[in-house]
N, C-alpha and C. Protein backbone atom coordinates (compact mmCIF):
# COMPACT_ATOMS: atom_id res chain seq x y z
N UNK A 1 0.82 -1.19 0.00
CA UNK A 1 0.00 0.00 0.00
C UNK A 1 0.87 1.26 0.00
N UNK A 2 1.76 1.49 0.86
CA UNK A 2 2.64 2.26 0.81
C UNK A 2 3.78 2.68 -0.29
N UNK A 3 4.15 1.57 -0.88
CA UNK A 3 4.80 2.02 -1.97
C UNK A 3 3.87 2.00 -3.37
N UNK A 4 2.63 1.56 -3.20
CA UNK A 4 1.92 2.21 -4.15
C UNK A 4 1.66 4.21 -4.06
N UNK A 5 1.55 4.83 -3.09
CA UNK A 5 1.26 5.76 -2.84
C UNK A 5 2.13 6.14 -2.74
N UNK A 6 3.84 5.59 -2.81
CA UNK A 6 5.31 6.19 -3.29
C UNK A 6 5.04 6.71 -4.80
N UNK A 7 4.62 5.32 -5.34
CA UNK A 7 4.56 5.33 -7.05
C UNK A 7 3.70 6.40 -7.36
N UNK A 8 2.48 6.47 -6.81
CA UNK A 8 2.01 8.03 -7.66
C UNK A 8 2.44 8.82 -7.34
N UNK A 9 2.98 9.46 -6.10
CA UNK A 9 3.32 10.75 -5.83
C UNK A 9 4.62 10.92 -6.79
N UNK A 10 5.72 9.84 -7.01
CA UNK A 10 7.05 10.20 -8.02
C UNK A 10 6.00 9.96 -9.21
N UNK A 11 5.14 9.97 -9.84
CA UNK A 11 4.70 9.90 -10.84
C UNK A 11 4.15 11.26 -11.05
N UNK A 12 3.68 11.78 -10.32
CA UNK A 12 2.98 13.11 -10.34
C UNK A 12 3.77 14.08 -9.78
N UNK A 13 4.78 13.96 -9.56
CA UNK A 13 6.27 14.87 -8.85
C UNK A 13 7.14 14.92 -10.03
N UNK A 14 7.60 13.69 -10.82
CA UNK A 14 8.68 14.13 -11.50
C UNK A 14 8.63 15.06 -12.38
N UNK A 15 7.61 14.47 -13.53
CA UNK A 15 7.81 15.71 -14.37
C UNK A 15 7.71 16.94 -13.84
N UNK A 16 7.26 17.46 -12.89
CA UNK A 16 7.25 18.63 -12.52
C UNK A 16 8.63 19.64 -12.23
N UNK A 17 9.10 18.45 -11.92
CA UNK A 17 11.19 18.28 -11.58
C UNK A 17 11.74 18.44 -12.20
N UNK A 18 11.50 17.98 -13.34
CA UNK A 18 12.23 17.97 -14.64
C UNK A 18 11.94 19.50 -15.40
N UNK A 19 10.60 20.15 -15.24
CA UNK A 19 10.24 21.03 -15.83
C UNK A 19 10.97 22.34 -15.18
N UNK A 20 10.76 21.77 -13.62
CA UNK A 20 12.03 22.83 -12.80
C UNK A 20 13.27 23.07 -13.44
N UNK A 21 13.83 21.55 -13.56
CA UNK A 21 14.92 22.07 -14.22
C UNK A 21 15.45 22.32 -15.16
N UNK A 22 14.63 21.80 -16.34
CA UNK A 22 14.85 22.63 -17.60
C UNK A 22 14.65 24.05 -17.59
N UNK A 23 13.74 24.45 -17.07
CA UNK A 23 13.43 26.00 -16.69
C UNK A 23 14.86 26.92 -16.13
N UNK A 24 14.91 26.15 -15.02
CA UNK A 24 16.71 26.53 -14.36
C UNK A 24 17.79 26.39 -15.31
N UNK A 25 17.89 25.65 -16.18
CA UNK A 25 18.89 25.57 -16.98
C UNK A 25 18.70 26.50 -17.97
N UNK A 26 17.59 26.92 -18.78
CA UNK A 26 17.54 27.75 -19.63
C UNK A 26 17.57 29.12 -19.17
N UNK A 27 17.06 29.56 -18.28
CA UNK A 27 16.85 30.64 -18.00
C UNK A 27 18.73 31.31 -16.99
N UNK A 28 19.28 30.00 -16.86
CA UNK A 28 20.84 30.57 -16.57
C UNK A 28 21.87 30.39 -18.12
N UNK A 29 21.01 30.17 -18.78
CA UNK A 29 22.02 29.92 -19.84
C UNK A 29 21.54 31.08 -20.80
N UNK A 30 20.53 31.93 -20.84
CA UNK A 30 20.48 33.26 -21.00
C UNK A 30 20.86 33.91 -20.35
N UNK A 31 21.01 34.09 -18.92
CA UNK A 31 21.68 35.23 -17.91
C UNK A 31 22.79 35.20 -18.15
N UNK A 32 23.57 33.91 -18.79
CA UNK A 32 25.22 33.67 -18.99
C UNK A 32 25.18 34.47 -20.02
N UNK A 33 24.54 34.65 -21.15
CA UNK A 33 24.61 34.84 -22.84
C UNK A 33 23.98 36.19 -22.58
N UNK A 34 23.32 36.68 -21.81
CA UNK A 34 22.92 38.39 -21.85
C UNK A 34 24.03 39.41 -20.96
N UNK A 35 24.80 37.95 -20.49
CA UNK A 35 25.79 39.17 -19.62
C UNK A 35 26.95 38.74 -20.14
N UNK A 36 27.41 38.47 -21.26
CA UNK A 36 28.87 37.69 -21.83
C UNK A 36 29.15 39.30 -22.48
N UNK A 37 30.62 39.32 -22.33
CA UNK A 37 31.15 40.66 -22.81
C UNK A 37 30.72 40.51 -24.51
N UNK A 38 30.96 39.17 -25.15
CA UNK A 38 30.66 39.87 -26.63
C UNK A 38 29.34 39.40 -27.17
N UNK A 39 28.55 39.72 -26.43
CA UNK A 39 26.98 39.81 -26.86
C UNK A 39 26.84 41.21 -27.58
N UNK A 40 27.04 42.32 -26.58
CA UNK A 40 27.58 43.74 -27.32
C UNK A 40 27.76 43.71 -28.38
N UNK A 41 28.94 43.46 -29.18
CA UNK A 41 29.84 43.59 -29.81
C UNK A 41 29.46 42.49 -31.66
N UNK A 42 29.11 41.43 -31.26
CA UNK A 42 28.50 41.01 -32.14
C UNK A 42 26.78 41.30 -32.85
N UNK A 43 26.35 41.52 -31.81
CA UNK A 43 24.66 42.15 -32.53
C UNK A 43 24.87 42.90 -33.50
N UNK A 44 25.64 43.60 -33.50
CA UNK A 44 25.34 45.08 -34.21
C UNK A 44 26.03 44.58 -35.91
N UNK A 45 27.37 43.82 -35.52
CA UNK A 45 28.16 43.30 -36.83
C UNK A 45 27.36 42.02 -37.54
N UNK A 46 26.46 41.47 -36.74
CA UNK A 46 25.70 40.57 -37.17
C UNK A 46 24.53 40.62 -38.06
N UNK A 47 23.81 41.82 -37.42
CA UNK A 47 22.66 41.93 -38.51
C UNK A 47 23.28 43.23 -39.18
N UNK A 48 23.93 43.84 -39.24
CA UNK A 48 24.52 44.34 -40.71
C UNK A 48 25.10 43.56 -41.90
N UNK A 49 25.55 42.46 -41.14
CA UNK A 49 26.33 41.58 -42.00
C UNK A 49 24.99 40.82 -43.15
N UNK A 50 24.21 40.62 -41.91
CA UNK A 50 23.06 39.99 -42.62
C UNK A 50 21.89 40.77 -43.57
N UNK A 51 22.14 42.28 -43.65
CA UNK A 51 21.66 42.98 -43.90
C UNK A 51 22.03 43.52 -45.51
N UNK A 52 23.68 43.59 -45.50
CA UNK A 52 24.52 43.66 -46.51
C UNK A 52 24.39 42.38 -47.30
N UNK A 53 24.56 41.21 -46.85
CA UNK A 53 24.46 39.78 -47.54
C UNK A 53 22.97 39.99 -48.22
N UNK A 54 22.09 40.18 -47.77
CA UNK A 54 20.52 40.00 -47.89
C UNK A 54 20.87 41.05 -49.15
N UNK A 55 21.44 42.09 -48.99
CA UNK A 55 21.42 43.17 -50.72
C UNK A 55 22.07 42.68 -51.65
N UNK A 56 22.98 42.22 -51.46
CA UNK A 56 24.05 41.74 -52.61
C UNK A 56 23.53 40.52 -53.07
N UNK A 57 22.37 39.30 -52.35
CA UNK A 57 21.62 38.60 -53.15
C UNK A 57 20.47 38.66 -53.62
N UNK A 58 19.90 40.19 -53.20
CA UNK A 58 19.27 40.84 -54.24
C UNK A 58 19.45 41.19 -55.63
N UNK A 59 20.75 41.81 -55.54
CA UNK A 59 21.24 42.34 -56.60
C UNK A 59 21.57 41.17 -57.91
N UNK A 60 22.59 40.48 -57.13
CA UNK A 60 22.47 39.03 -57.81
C UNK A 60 21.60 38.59 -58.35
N UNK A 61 20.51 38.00 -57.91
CA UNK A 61 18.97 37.75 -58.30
C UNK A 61 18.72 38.66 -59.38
N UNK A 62 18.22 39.96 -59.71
CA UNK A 62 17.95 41.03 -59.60
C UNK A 62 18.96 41.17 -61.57
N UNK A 63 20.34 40.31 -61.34
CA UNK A 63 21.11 40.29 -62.53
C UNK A 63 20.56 39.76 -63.35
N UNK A 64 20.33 38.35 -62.32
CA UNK A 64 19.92 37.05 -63.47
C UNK A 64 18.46 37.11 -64.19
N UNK A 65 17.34 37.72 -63.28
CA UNK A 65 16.75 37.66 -64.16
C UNK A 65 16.57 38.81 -65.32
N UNK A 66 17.27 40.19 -64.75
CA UNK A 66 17.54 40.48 -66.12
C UNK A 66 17.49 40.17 -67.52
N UNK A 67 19.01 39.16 -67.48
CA UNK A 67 19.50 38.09 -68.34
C UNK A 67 18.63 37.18 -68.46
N UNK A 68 17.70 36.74 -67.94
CA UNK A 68 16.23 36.04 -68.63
C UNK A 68 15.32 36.74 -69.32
N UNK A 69 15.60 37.63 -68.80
CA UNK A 69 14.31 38.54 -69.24
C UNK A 69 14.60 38.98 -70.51
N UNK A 70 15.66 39.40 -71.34
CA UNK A 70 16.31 39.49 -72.04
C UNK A 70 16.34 38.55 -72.45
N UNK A 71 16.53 37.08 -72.53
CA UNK A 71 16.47 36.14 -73.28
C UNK A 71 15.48 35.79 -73.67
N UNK A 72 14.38 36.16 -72.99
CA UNK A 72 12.94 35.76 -73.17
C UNK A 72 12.25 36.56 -74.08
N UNK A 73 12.85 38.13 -74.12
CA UNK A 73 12.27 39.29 -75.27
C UNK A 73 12.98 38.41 -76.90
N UNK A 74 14.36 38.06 -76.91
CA UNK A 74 14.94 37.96 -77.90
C UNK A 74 14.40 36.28 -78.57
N UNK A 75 13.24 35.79 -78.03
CA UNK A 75 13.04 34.61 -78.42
C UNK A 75 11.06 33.96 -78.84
N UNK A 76 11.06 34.85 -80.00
CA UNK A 76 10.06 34.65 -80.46
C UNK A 76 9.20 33.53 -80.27
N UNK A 77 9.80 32.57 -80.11
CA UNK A 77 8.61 31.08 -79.95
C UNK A 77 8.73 30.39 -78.42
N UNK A 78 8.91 31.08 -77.92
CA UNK A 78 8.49 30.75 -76.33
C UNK A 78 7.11 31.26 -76.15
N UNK A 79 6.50 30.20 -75.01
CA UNK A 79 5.62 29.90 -75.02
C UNK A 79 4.74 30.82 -73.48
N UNK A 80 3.93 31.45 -73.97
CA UNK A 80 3.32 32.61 -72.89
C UNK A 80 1.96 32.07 -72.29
């Protein structure tokens, strides 16, 4: 009887434990990563970087279809 009424209570305890401590673990592994000296320092070079990348495969893009588009004026029997 007694270790039945062990078994539910760790049944209805653990996950709760577990949720503790995933919670504890994540939430110190942001306090580590919001207070690290180059959190600063990278944001700013990061989404510029990604910002600059994101134009230049615009532009790219932006070439090629040009150069389709242009191939597509110069080609009478394609199909519309």
């Amino acid at each position: 009887m007694k270790s039945e009424v062990i078994n539910k209570l760790f049944i209805y305890f653990v996950p709760d434990l577990k949720r503790k401590k995933m919670n504890s673990f994540w939430y110190t592994l942001g306090k580590i990563l919001n207070g690290a000296w180059f959190y600063d320092n990278i944001g700013d070079i990061f989404n510029y970087s990604v910002i600059v990348l994101g134009f230049f495969g615009l532009f790219y893009w932006l070439r090629w279809q040009k150069k389709f588009n242009d191939q597509a004026a110069n080609d009478p029997n394609q199909i519309k």
